[in-house]
Structure formats: structure tokens, C-alpha cells
Protein backbone atom coordinates (compact mmCIF):
# COMPACT_ATOMS: atom_id res chain seq x y z
CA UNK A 1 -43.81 35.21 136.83
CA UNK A 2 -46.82 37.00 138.68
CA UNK A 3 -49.84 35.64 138.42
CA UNK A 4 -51.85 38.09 136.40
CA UNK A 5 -56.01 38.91 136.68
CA UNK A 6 -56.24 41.18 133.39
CA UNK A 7 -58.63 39.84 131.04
CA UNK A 8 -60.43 37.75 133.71
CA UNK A 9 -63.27 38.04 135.61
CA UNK A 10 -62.81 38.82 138.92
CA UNK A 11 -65.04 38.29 141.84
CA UNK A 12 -64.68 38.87 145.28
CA UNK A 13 -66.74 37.53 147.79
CA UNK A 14 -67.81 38.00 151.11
CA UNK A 15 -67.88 34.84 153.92
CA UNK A 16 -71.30 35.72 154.79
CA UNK A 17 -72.35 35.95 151.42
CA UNK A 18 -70.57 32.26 149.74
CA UNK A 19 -71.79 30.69 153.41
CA UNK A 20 -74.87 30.64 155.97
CA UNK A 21 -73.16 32.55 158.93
CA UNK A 22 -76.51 33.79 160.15
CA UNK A 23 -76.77 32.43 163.37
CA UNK A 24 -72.52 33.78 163.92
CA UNK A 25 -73.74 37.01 162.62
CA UNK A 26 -76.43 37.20 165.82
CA UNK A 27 -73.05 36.19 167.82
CA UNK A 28 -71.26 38.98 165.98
CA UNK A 29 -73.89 41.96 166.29
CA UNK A 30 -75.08 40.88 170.27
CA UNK A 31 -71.44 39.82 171.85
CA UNK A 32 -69.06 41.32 170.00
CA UNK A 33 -66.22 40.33 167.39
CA UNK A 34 -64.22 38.03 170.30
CA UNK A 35 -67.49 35.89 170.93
CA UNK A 36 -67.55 35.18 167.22
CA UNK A 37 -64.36 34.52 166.76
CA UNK A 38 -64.21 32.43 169.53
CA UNK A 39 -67.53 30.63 168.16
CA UNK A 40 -65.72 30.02 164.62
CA UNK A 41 -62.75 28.44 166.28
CA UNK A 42 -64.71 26.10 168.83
CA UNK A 43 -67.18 24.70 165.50
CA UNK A 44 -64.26 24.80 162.97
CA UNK A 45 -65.33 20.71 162.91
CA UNK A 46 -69.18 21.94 161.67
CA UNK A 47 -69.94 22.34 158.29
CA UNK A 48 -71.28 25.83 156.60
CA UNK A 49 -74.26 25.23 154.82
CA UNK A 50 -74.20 26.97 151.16
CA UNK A 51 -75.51 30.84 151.53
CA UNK A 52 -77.18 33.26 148.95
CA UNK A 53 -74.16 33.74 146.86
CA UNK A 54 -73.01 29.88 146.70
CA UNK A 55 -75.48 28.74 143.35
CA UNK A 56 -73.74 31.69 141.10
CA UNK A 57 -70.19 31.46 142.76
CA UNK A 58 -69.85 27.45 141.87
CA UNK A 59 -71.64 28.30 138.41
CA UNK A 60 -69.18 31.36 137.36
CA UNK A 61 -66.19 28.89 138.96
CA UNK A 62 -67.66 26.13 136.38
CA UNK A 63 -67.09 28.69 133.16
CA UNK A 64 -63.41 27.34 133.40
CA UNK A 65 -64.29 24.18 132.71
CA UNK A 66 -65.77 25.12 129.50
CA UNK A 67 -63.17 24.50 126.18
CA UNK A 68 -61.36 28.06 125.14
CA UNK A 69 -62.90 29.37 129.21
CA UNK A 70 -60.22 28.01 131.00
CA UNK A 71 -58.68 30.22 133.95
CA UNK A 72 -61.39 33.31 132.88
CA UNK A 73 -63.06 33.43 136.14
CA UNK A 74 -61.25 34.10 139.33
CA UNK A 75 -63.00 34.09 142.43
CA UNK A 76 -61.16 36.02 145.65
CA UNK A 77 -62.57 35.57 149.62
CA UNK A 78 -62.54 39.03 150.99
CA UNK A 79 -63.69 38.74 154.29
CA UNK A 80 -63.12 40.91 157.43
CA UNK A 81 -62.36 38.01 159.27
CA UNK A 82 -59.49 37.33 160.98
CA UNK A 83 -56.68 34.90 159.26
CA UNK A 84 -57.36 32.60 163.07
CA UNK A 85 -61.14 32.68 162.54
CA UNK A 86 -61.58 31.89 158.64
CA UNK A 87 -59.92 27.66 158.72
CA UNK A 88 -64.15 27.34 159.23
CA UNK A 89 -64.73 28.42 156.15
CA UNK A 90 -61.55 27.15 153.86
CA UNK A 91 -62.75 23.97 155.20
CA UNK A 92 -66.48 23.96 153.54
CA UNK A 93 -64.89 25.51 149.98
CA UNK A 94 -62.73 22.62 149.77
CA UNK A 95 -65.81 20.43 150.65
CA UNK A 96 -68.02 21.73 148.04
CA UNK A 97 -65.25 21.53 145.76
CA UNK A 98 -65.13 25.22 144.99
CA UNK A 99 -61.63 26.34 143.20
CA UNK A 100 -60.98 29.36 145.39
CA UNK A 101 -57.44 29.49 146.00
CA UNK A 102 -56.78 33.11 147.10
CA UNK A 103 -58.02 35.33 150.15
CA UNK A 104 -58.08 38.64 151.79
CA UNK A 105 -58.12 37.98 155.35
CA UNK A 106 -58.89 42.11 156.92
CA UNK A 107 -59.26 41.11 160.72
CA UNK A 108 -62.03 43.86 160.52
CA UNK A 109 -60.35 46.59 158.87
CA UNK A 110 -62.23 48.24 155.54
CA UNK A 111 -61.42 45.42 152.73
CA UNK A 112 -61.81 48.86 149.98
CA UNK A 113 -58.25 49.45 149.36
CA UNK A 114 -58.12 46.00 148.00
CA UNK A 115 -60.90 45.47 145.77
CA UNK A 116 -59.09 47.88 143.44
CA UNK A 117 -55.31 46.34 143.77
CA UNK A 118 -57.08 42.84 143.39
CA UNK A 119 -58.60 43.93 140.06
CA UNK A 120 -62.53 43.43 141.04
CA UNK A 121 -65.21 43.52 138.59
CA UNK A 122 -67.76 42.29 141.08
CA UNK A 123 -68.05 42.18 144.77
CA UNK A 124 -70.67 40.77 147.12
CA UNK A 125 -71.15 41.27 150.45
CA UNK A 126 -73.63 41.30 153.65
CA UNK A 127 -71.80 44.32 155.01
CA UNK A 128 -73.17 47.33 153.77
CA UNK A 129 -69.65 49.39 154.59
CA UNK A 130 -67.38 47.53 151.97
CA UNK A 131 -70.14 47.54 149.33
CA UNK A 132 -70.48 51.26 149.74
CA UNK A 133 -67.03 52.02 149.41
CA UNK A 134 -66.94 49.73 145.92
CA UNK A 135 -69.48 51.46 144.50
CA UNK A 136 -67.72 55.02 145.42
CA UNK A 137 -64.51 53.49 143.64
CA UNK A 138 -66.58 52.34 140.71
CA UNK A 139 -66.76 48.50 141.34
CA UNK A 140 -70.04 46.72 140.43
CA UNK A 141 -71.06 45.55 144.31
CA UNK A 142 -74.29 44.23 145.69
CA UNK A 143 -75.61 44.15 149.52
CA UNK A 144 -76.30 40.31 149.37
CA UNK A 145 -79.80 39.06 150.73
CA UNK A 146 -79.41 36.81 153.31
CA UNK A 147 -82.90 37.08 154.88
CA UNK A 148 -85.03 35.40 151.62
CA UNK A 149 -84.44 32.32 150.25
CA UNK A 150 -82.87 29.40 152.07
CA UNK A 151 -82.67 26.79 149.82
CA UNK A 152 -79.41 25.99 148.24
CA UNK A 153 -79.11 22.73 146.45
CA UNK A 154 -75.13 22.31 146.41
CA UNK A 155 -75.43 19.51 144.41
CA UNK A 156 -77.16 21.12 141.72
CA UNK A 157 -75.99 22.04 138.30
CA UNK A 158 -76.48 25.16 136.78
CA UNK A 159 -76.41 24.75 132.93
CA UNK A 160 -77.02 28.51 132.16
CA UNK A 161 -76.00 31.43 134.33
CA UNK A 162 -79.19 33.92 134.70
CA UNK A 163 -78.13 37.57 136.06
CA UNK A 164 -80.86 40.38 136.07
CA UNK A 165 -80.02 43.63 136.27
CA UNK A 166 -82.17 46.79 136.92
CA UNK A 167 -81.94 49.51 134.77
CA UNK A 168 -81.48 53.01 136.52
CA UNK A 169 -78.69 53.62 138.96
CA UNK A 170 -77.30 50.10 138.76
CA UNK A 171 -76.69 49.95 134.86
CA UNK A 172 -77.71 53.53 134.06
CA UNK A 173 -76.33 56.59 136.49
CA UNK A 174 -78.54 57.73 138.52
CA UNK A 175 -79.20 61.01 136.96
CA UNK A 176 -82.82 60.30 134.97
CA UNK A 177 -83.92 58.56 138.58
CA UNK A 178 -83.18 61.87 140.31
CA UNK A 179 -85.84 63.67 138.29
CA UNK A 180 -88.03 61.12 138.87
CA UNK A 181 -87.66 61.41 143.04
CA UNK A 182 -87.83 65.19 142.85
CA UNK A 183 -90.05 66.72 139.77
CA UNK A 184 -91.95 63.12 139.27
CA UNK A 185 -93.53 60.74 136.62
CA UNK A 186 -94.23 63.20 134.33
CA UNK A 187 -90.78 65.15 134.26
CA UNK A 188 -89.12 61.99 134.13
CA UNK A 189 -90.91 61.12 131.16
CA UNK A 190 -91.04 64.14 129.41
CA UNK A 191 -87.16 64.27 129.78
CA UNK A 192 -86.74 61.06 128.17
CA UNK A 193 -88.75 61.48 125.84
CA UNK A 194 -86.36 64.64 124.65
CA UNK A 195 -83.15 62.72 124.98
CA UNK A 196 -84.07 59.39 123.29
CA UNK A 197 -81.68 59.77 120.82
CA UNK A 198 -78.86 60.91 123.93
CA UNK A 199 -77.41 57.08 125.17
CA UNK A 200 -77.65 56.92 129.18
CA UNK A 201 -74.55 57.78 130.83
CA UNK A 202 -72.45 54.30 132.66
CA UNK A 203 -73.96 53.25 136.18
CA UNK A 204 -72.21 51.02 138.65
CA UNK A 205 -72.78 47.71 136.71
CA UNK A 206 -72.33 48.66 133.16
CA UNK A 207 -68.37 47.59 133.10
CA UNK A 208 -69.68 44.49 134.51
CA UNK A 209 -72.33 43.84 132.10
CA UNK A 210 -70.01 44.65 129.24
CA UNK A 211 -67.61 42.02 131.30
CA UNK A 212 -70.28 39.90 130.83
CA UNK A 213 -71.16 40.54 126.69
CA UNK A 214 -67.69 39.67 125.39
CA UNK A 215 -67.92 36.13 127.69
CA UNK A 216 -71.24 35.50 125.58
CA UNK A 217 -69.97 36.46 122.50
CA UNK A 218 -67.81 32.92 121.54
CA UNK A 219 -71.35 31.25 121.91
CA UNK A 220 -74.57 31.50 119.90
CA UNK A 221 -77.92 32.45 121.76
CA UNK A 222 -79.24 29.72 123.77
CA UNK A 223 -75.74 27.96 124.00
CA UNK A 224 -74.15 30.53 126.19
CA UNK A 225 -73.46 29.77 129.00
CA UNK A 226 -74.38 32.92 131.10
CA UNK A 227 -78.00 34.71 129.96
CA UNK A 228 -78.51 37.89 130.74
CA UNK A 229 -81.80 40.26 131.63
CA UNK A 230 -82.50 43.84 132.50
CA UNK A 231 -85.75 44.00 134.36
CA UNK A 232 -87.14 47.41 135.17
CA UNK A 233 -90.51 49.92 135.55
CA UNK A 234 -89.81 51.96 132.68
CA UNK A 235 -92.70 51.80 129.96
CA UNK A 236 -93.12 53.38 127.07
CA UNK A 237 -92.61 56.08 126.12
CA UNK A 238 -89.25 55.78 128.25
CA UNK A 239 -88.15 52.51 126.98
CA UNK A 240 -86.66 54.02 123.91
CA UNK A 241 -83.52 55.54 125.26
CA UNK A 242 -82.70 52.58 127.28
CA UNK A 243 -82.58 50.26 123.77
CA UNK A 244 -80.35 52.92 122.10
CA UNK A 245 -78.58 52.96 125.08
CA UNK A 246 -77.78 49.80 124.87
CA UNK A 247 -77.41 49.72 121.05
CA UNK A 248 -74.83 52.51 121.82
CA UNK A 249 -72.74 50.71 124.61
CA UNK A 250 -72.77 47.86 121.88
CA UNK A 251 -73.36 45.09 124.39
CA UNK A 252 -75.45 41.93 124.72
CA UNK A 253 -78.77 41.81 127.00
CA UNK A 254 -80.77 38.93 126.15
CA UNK A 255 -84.43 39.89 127.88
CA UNK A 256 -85.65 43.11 128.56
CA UNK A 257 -88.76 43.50 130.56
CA UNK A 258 -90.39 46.69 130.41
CA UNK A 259 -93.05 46.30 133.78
CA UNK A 260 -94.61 49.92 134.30
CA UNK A 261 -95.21 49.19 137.70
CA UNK A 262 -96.14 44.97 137.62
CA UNK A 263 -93.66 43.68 140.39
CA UNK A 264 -90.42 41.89 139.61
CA UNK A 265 -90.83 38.75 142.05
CA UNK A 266 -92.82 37.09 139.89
CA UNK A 267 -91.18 37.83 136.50
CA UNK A 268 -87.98 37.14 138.35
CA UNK A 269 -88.66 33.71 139.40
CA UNK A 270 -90.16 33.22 135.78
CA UNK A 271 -86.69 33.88 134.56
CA UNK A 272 -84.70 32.13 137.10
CA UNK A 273 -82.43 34.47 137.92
CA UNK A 274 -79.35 33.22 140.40
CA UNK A 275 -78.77 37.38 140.90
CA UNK A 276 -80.69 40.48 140.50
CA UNK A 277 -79.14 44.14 141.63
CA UNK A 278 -81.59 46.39 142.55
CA UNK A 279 -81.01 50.04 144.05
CA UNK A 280 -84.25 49.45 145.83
CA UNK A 281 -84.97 47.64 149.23
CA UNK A 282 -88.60 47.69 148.05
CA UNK A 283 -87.21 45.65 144.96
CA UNK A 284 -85.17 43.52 146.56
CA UNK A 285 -86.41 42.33 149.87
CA UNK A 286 -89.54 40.36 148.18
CA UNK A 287 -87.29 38.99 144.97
CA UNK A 288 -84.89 37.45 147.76
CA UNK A 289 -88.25 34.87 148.49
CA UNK A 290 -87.56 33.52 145.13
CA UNK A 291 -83.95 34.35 143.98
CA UNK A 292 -80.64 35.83 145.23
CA UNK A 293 -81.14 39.10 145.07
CA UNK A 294 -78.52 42.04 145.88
CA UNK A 295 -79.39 45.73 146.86
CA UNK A 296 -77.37 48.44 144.91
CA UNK A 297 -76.36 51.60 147.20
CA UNK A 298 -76.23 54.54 145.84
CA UNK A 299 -72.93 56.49 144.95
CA UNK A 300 -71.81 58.93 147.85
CA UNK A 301 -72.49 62.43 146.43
CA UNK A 302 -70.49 64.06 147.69
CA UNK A 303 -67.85 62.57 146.36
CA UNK A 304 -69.66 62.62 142.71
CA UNK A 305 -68.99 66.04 143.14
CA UNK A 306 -65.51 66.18 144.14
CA UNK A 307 -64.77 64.35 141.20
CA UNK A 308 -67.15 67.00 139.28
CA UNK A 309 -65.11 69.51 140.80
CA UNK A 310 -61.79 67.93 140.01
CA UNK A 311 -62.39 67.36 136.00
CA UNK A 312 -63.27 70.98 135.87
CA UNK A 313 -60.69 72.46 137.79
């Protein structure tokens, strides 16, 4: 019988973003794909040190441990390296212990097609390419940080899964943040202020999130193992529609923070996040100091409207 990844969750991950390939990247982006191939091969010997995405990857990996959990969590390589080049880094996930079994190996060919046959619910990545194309097929994906934090304690334990989330165009559409960019603070707030009562339509990570709620929902409050948070500068009077939204939607978020402008470093460290998604560099490039943090491209529009086009026709 197939193996079967309904009712799981499924994650894909990049190399680059499990592993610290930062020095092979320079080797990548000044020689060429050869050169770093031929790097890989000659250190196959050298261990990988743990890289932005290793903390949550071992943690989500540890939910099948958990009584009732067992086998919910699958975790896929999807790399664009080449099957020759990639022994490097099966050899560090079976040193860390990491139960990842199964691989896409692209030898530098666009790893989209298979995020969708493989079932994804969440992909991370350093290359911006393969995120972008997730997000245009509707798969929660993040542009991993690998410039911020260093520190990785492989050793260490995570009892409690954080993930922070902002609010619009990562779990909301984009559609109230486009009034925002082009009329301003005051047209964005007047308009939300008139559809309070009108739930916010599904952004990229709102499957995901709802992924998330029915994994929380066999455990009571602080004994779940995954918390989750939605961090974002709305204030009042825009914070209304986002808590009907999620009333609506019917899903758990365990901390909002409203921040009308404070940054989200420092309430990010505060919560401990081991993720945050962010559609903004200006978000996400100082939260990487003190957490993993994961940039959220925006959908390609023109192919928003195609699809526009295609429900109407």
C-alpha cells in the first residue's frame, strides 16, 4: 500500500534552510553550481552545523513522539541539489537524529511542481524562486533568514512550539494592506472600521494556521504542545475585524498583540518564537537577531487576476 500524507502535516524543507551552507552559498553565487558541487563532495567528511530552520524542524519531528501524535508530522528535503551533491547533508540529519526519510533531489530545476504532488502545507526556503512559486500555488512558504541569528543549540529541547504569524497578507489577503500602501492610514482605517462585521478573506498561511488549530485542539491551553501568536501593527479601531475574523475561521490563536507601530523584535523575543512570517523585510531582517524569522512574498498579480478572470468567465 502507498504511503499516504493526508491528514498529516507536511513540511518541506530547504538544505540551506535545515543546515548552515553559508559559506557553500558564497561558493555557489561567486563560482558557479560545479564549484559547489564539487565543494560538497570534497567535505562530505565535515559536519553541517544546525541552520535557521533546524530548532522548529527537530521540534515539529518530536510531535510524533507524543501519545495519539504518532506519524502526524512529515518532514520532506526539497532541495535543488543534485542527488551526487546532497550525501553531505543526509549525513548531518542522521547525526542529529532527525527522522527525515524522504527527499526531492531537483539538480537545480524549479522544485514547484512538487510541493503540490508532495502534499505541502509548509515550505521553507533561502531561495526566493521556489518560495514564490508556493505562494502563487497557495502553499504557506517563508524566505528563511539566514543572515540573523546564529545560535542553534542542537541539543536543546523544545517543550512548546512558538510560531508567530503576522496578520495582513500572510494570514489575511492582502487586499486591506493595499489600501493602506495607496489611499493610507486613514482609508485603511476608515474601511475597517465599515467592514468589522465582514471576516477577512484567507491569506497564504491561514490553511496552515488552521493545520495548526486542530493539532492543539486534543490538548488544553498551556499543555499543547505547539503555541501560537499573531503579532501585528493594527490598533484599534482596526483590531476588531481581525478577532471576528478569527472567531469566523473558528480557529485557535493563543496571543494576539496589537503594536500600532512598537516594533516586533522585542515582543518577539519576549514570546520566544522559533518562526515568525512577515511580508515585510523591514519586519523581518531585525526579528532574525533574536528568532528565526521568514519573509512572506507577495502573491504574483497577475496571476490573482487570471484566476479572477477565470471564475468569472
Amino acid at each position: 500500500m502507498a504511503y499516504d500524507l493526508e491528514n498529516k502535516l507536511v513540511v518541506g524543507v530547504s538544505s540551506r534552510a535545515l543546515f548552515d551552507l553559508t559559506y557553500e552559498n558564497t561558493i555557489y553565487e561567486s563560482d558557479g553550481v560545479e564549484a559547489y558541487c564539487r565543494y560538497q563532495i570534497e567535505h562530505e567528511d565535515e559536519l553541517l552545523r544546525p541552520g535557521p530552520g533546524f530548532p522548529l524542524i527537530k521540534a515539529l519531528l518530536n510531535l510524533n513522539q507524543l501519545p495519539g501524535k504518532e506519524g502526524s508530522v512529515e518532514v520532506i528535503i526539497m532541495s535543488r541539489n543534485s542527488p551526487d551533491s546532497s550525501l553531505r547533508v543526509f549525513k548531518a540529519i542522521e547525526h542529529y537524529g532527525l527522522n527525515i526519510t524522504r527527499a526531492v533531489l531537483a539538480s537545480g530545476a524549479s522544485l514547484a511542481p512538487y510541493l503540490t504532488a508532495f502534499k505541502t502545507d509548509l515550505f521553507l526556503s533561502a531561495y526566493e524562486d521556489d518560495v514564490q512559486s508556493a505562494i502563487d500555488s497557495n502553499i504557506a512558504a517563508g524566505i528563511i533568514c539566514t543572515d540573523g541569528l546564529q545560535t542553534y543549540d542542537c541539543n536543546h529541547q523544545i517543550q512548546q512550539i512558538r510560531i508567530a504569524f503576522d496578520g495582513d497578507a500572510v494570514l489575511f489577503s492582502d487586499e486591506s494592506e493595499r489600501i493602506y500602501q495607496e489611499h493610507g492610514l486613514e482609508a485603511f482605517e476608515d474601511n475597517e472600521r465599515r467592514n468589522a462585521n465582514n471576516p477577512l478573506k484567507a491569506g497564504p498561511f491561514a490553511k496552515f494556521l488552521k493545520t495548526l488549530s486542530e493539532l492543539q485542539k486534543d490538548f488544553p491551553g498551556e499543555e499543547a504542545p505547539i503555541r501560537t501568536a499573531l503579532v501585528t501593527t493594527r490598533c484599534a479601531p482596526t483590531h476588531e475585524r481581525v478577532i471576528r475574523t478569527l472567531r469566523a475561521w473558528n480557529v485557535r490563536i493563543d496571543e494576539v498583540f496589537f503594536l500600532g507601530g512598537i516594533r516586533k523584535k522585542d515582543v518577539l523575543q519576549a514570546f520566544g518564537a522559533h518562526i515568525f512570517f512577515d511580508d515585510q523585510s523591514v519586519h523581518t531582517v531585525p526579528a532574525s537577531e533574536v528568532v528565526p524569522s521568514a519573509r512572506v512574498p507577495y502573491k504574483n498579480r497577475e496571476l490573482e487576476q487570471e484566476a479572477v478572470e477565470e471564475d468569472s468567465s
